[in-house]
PDB file of N, CA and C in Angstrom:
ATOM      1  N   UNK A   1       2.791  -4.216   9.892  1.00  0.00           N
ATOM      2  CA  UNK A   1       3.733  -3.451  10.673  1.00  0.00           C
ATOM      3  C   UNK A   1       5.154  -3.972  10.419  1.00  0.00           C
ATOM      4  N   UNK A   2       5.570  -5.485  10.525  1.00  0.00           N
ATOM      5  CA  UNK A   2       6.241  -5.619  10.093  1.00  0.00           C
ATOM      6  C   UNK A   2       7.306  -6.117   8.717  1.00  0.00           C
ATOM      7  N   UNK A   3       6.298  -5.266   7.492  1.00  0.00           N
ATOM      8  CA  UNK A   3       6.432  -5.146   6.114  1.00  0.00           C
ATOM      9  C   UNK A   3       7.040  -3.974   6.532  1.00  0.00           C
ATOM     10  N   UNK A   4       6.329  -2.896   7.136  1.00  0.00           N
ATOM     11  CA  UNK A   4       6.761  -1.617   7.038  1.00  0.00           C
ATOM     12  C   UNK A   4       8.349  -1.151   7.963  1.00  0.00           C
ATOM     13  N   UNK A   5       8.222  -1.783   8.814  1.00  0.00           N
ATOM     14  CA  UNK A   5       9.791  -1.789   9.984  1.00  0.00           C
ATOM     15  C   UNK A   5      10.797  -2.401   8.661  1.00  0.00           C
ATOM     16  N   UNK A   6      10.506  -3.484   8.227  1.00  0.00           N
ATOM     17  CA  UNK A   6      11.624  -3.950   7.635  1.00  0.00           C
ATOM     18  C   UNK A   6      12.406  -3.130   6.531  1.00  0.00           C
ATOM     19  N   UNK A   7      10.753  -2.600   5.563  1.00  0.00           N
ATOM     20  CA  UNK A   7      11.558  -1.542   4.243  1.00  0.00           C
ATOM     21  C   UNK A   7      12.428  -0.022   5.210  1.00  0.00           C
ATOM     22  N   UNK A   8      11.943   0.510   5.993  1.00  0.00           N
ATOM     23  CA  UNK A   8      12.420   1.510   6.303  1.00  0.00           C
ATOM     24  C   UNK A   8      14.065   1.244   6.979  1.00  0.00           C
ATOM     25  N   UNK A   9      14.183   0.140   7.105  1.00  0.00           N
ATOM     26  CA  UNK A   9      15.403  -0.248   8.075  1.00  0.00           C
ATOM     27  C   UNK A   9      16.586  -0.296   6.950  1.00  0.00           C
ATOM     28  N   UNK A  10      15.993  -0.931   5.421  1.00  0.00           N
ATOM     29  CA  UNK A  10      16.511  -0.818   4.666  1.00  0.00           C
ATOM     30  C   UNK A  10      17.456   0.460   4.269  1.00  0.00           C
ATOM     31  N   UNK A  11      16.901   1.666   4.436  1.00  0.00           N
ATOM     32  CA  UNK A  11      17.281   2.707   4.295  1.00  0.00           C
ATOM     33  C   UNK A  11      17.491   3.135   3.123  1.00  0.00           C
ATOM     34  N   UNK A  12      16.694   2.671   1.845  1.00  0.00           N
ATOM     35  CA  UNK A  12      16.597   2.980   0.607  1.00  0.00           C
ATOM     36  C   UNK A  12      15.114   3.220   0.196  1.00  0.00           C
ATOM     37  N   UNK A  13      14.830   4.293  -0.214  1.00  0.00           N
ATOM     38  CA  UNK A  13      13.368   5.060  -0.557  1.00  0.00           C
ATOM     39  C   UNK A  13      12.809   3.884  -1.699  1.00  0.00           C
ATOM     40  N   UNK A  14      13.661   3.078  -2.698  1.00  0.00           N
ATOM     41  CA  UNK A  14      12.648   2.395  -3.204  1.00  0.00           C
ATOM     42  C   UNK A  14      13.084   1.507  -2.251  1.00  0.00           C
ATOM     43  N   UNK A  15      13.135   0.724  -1.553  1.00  0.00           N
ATOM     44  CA  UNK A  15      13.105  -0.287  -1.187  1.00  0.00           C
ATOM     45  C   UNK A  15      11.983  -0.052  -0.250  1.00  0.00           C
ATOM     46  N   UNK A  16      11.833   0.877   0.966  1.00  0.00           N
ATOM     47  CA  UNK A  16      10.971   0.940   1.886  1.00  0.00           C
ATOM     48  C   UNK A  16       9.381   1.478   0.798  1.00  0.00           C
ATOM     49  N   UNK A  17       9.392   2.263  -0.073  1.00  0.00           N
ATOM     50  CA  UNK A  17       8.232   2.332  -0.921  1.00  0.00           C
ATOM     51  C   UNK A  17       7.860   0.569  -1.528  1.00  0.00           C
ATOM     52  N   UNK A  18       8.688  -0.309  -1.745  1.00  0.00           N
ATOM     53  CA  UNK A  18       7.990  -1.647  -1.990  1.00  0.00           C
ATOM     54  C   UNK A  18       7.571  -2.154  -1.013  1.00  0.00           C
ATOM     55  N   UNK A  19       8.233  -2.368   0.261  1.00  0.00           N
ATOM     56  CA  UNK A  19       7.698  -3.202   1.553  1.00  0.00           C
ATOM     57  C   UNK A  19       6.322  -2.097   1.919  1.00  0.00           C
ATOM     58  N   UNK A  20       6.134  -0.919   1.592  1.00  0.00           N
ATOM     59  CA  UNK A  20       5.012  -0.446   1.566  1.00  0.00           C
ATOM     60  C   UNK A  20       3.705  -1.439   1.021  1.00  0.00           C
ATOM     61  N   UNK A  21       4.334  -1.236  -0.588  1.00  0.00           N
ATOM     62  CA  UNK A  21       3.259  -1.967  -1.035  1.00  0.00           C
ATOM     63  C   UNK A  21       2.913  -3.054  -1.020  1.00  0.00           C
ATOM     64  N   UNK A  22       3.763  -3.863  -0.134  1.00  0.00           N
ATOM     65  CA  UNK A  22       3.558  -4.995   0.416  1.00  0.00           C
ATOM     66  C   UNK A  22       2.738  -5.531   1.688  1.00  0.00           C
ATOM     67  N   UNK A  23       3.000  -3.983   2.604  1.00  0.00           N
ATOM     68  CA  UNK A  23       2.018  -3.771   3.660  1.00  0.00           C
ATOM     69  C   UNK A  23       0.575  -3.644   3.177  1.00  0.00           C
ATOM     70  N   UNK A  24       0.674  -2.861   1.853  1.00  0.00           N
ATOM     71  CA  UNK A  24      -0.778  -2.413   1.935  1.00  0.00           C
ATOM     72  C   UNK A  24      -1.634  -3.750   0.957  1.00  0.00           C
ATOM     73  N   UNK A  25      -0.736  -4.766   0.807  1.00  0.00           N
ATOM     74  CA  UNK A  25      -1.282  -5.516  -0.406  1.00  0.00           C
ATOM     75  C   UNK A  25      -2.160  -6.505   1.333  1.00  0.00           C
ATOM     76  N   UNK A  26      -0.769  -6.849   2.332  1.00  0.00           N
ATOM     77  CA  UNK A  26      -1.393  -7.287   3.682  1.00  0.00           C
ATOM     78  C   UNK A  26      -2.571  -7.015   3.633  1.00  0.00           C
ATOM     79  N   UNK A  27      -2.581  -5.388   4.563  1.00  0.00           N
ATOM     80  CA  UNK A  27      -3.762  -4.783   4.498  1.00  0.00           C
ATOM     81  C   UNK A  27      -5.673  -5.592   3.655  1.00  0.00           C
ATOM     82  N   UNK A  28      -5.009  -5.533   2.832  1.00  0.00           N
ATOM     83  CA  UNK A  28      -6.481  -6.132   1.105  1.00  0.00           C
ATOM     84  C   UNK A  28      -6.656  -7.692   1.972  1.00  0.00           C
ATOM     85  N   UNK A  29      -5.550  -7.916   2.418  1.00  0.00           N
ATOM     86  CA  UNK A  29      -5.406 -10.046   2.799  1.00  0.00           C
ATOM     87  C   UNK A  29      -6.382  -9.826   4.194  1.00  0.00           C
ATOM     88  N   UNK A  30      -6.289  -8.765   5.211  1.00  0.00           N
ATOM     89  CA  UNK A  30      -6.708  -9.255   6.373  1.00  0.00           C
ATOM     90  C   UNK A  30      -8.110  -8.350   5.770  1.00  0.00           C
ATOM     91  N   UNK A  31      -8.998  -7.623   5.246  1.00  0.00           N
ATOM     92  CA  UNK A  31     -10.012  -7.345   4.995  1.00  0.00           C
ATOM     93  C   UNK A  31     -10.363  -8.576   4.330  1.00  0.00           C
ATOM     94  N   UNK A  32     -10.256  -9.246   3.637  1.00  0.00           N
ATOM     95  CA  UNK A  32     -10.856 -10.526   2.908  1.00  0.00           C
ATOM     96  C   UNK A  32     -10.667 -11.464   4.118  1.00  0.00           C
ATOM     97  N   UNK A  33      -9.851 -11.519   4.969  1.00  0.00           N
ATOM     98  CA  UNK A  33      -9.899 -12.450   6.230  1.00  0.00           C
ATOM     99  C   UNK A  33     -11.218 -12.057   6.951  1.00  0.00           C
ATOM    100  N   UNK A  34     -11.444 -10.455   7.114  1.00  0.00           N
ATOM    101  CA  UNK A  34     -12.680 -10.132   7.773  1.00  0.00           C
ATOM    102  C   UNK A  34     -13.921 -11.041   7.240  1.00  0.00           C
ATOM    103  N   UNK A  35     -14.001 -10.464   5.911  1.00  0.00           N
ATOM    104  CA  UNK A  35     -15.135 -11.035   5.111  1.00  0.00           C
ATOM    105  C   UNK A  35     -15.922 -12.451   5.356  1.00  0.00           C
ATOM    106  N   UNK A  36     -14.469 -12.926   5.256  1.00  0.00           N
ATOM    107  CA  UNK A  36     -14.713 -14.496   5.786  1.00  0.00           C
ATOM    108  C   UNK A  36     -15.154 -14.832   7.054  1.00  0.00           C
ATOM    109  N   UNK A  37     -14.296 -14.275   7.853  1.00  0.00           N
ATOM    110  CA  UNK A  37     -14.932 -14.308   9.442  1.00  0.00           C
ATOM    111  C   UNK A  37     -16.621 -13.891   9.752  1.00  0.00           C
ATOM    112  N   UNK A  38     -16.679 -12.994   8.768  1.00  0.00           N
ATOM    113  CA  UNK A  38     -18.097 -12.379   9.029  1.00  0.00           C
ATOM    114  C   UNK A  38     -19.110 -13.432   8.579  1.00  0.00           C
ATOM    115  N   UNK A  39     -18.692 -13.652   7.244  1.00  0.00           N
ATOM    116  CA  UNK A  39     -19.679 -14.925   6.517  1.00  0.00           C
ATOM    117  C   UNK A  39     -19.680 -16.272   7.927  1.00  0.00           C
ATOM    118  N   UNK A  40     -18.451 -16.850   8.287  1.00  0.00           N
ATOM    119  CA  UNK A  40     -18.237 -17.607   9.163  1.00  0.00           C
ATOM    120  C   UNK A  40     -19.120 -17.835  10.065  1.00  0.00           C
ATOM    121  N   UNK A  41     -19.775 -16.919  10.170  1.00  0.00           N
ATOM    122  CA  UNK A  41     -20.576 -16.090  11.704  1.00  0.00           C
ATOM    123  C   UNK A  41     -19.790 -16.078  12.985  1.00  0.00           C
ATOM    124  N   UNK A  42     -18.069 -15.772  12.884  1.00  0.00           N
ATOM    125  CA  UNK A  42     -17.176 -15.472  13.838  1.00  0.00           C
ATOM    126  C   UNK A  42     -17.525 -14.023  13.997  1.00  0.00           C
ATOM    127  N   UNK A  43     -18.124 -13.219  13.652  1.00  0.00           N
ATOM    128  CA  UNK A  43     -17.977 -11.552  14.050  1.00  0.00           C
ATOM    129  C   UNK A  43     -19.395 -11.374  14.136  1.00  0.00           C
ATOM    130  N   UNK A  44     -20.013 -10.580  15.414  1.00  0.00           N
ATOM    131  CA  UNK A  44     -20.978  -9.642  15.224  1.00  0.00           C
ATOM    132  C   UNK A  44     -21.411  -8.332  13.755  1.00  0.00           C
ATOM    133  N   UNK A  45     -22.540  -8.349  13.691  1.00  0.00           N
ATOM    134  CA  UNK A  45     -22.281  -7.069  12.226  1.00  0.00           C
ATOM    135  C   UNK A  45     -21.279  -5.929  13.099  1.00  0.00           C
ATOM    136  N   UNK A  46     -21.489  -5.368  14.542  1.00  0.00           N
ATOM    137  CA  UNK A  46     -20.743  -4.661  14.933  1.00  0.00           C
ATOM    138  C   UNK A  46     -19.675  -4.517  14.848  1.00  0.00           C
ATOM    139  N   UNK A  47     -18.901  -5.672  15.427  1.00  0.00           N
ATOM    140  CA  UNK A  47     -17.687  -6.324  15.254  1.00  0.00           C
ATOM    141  C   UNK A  47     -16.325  -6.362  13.513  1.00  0.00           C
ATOM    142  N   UNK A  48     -17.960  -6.747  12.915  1.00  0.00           N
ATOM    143  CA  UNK A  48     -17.725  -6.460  11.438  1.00  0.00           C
ATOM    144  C   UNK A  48     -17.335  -5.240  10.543  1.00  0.00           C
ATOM    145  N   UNK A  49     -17.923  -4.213  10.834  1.00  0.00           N
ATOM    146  CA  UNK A  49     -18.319  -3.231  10.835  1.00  0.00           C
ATOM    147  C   UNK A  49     -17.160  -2.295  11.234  1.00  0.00           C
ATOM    148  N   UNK A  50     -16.750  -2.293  12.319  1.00  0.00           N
ATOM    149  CA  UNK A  50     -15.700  -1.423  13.059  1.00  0.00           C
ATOM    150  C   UNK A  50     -14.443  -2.123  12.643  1.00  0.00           C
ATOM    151  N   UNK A  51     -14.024  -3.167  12.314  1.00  0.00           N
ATOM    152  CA  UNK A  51     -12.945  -4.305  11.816  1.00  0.00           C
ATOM    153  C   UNK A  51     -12.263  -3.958  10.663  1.00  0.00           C
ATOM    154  N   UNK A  52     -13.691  -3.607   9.764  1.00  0.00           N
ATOM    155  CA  UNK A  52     -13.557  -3.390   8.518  1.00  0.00           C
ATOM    156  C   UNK A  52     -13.515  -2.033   8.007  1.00  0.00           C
ATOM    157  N   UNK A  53     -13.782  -1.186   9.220  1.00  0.00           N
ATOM    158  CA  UNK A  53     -13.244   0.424   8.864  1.00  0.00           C
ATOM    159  C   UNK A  53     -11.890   0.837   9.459  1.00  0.00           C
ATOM    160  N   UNK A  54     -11.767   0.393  10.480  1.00  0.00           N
ATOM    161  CA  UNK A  54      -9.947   0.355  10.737  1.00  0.00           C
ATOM    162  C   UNK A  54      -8.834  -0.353   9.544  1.00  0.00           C
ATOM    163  N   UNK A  55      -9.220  -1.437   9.266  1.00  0.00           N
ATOM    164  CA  UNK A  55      -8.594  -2.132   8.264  1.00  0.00           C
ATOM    165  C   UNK A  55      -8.574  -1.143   7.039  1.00  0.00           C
ATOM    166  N   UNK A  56      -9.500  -0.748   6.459  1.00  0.00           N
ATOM    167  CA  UNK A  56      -9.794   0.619   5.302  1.00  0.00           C
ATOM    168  C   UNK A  56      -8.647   1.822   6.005  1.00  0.00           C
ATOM    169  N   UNK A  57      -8.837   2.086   6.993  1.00  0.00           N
ATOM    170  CA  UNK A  57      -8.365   2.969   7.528  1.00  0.00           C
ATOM    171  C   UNK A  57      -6.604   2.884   7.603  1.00  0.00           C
ATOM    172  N   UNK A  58      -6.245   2.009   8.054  1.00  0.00           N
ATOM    173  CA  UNK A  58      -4.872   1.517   8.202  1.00  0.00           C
ATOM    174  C   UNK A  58      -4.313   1.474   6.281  1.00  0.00           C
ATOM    175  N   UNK A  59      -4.956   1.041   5.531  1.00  0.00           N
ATOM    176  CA  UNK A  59      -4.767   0.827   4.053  1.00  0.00           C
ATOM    177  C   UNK A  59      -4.710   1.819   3.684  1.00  0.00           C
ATOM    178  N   UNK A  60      -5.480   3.302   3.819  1.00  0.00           N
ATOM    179  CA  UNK A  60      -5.172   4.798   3.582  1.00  0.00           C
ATOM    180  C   UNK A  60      -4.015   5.376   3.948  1.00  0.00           C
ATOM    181  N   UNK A  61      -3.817   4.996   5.350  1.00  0.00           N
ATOM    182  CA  UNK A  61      -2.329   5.981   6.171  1.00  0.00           C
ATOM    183  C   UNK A  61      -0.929   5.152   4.987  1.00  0.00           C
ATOM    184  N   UNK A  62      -1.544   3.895   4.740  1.00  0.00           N
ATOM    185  CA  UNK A  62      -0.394   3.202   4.170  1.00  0.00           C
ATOM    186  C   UNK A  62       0.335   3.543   2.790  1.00  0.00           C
ATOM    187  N   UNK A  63      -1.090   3.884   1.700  1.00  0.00           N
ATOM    188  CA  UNK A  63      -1.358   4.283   0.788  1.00  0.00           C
ATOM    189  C   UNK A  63      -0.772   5.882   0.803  1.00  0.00           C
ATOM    190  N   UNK A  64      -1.162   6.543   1.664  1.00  0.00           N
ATOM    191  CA  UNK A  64      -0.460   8.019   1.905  1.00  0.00           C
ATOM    192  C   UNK A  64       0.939   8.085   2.093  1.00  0.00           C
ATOM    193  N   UNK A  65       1.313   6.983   3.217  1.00  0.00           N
ATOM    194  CA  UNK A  65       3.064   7.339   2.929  1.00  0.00           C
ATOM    195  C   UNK A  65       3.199   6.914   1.653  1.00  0.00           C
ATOM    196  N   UNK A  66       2.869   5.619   1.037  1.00  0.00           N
ATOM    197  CA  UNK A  66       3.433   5.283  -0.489  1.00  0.00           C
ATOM    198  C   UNK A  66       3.996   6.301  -0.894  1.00  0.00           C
ATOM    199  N   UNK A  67       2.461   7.569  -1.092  1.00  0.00           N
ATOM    200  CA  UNK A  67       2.690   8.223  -1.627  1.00  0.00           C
ATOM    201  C   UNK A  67       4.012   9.455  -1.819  1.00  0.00           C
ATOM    202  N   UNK A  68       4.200   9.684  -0.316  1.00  0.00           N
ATOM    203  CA  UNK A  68       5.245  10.295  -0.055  1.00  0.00           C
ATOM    204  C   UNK A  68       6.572  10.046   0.039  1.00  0.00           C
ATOM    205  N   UNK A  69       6.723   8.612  -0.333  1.00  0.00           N
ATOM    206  CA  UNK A  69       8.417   8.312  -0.382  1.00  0.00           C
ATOM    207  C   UNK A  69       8.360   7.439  -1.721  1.00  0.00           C
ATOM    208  N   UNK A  70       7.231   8.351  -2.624  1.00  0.00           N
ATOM    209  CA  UNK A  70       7.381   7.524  -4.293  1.00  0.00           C
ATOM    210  C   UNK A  70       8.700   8.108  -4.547  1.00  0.00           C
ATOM    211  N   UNK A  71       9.641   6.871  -5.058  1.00  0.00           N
ATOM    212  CA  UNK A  71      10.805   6.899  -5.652  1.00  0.00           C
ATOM    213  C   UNK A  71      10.720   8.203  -6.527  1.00  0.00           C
ATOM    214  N   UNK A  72      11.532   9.026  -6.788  1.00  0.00           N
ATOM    215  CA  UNK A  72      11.850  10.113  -7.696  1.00  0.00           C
ATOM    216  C   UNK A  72      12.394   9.634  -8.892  1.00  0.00           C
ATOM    217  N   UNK A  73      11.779  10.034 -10.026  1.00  0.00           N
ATOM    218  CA  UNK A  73      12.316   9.517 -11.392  1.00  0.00           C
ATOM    219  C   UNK A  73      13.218  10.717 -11.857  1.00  0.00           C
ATOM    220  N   UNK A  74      14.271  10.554 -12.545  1.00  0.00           N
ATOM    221  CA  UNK A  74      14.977  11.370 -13.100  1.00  0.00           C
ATOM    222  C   UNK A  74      14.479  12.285 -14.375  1.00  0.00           C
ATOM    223  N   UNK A  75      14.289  13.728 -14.424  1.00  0.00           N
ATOM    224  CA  UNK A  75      13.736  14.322 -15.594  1.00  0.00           C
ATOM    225  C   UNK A  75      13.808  13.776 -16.874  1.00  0.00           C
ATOM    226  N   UNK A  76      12.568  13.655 -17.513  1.00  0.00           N
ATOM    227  CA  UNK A  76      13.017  12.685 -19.361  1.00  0.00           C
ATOM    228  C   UNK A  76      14.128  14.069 -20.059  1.00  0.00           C
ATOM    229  N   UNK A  77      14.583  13.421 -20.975  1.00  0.00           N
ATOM    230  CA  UNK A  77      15.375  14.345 -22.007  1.00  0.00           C
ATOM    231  C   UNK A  77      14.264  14.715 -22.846  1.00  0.00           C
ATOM    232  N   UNK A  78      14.040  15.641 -23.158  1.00  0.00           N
ATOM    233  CA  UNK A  78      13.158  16.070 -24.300  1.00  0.00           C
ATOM    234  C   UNK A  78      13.533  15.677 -25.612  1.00  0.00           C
ATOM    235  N   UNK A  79      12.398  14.877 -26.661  1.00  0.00           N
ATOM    236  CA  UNK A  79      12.670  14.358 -27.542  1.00  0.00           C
ATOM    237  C   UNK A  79      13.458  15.402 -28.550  1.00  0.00           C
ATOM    238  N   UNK A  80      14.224  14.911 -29.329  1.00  0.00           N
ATOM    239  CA  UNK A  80      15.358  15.639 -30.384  1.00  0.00           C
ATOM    240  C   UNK A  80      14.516  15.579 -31.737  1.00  0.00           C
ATOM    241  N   UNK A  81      14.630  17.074 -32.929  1.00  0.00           N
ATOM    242  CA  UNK A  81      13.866  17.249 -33.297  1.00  0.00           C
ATOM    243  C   UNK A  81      13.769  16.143 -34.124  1.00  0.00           C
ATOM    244  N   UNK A  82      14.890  15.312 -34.136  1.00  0.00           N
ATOM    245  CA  UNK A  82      14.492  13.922 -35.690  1.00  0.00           C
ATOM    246  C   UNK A  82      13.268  12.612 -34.704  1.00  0.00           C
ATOM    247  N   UNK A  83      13.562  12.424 -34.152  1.00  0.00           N
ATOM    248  CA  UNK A  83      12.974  11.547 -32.970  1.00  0.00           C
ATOM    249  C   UNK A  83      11.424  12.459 -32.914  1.00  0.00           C
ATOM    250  N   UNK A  84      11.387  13.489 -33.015  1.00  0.00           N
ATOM    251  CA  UNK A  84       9.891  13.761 -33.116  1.00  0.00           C
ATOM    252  C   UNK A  84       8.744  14.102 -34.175  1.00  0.00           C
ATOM    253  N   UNK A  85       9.568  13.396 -35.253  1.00  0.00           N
ATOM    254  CA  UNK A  85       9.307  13.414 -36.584  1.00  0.00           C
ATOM    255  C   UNK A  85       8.213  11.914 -36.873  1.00  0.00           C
ATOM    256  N   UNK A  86       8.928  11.251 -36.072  1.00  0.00           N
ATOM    257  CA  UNK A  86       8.776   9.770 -36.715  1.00  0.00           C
ATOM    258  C   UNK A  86       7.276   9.430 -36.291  1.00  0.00           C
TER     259      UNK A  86
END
């Protein structure tokens, strides 16, 4: 959450698209935290189970904005006819 407050505050589309992917890289860190906890025998399978589909879940919504504030690349120039020779 607060990967994601910080890029948007930024107020630059790539900048808040990286603290994205920084959230969602989080995201991957606290599912492998689950894992561990589970092996640990700190979590019920229940516990486990529901932990680890919110966590999936939260990594999708995250993954979806990515998607929607992917930086815009500027149109390529179309190659010139000597350049498409080679």
């Amino acid at each position: 959450m607060s990967n994601i407050a910080e890029g948007f505050d930024r107020g630059r589309r790539t900048e808040f698209h990286q603290f994205l992917s920084i959230a969602k890289g989080s995201a991957a860190e606290v599912r492998s935290l689950i894992h561990y906890a589970s092996d640990a025998g700190m979590l019920t399978v229940e516990q486990y189970e529901e932990l680890l589909a919110r966590s999936r879940e939260v990594a999708k919504v995250i993954a979806g904005l990515r998607r929607s504030v992917e930086p815009r690349r500027p149109p390529q120039k179309p190659l010139s006819p000597k350049s498409q020779d080679l």
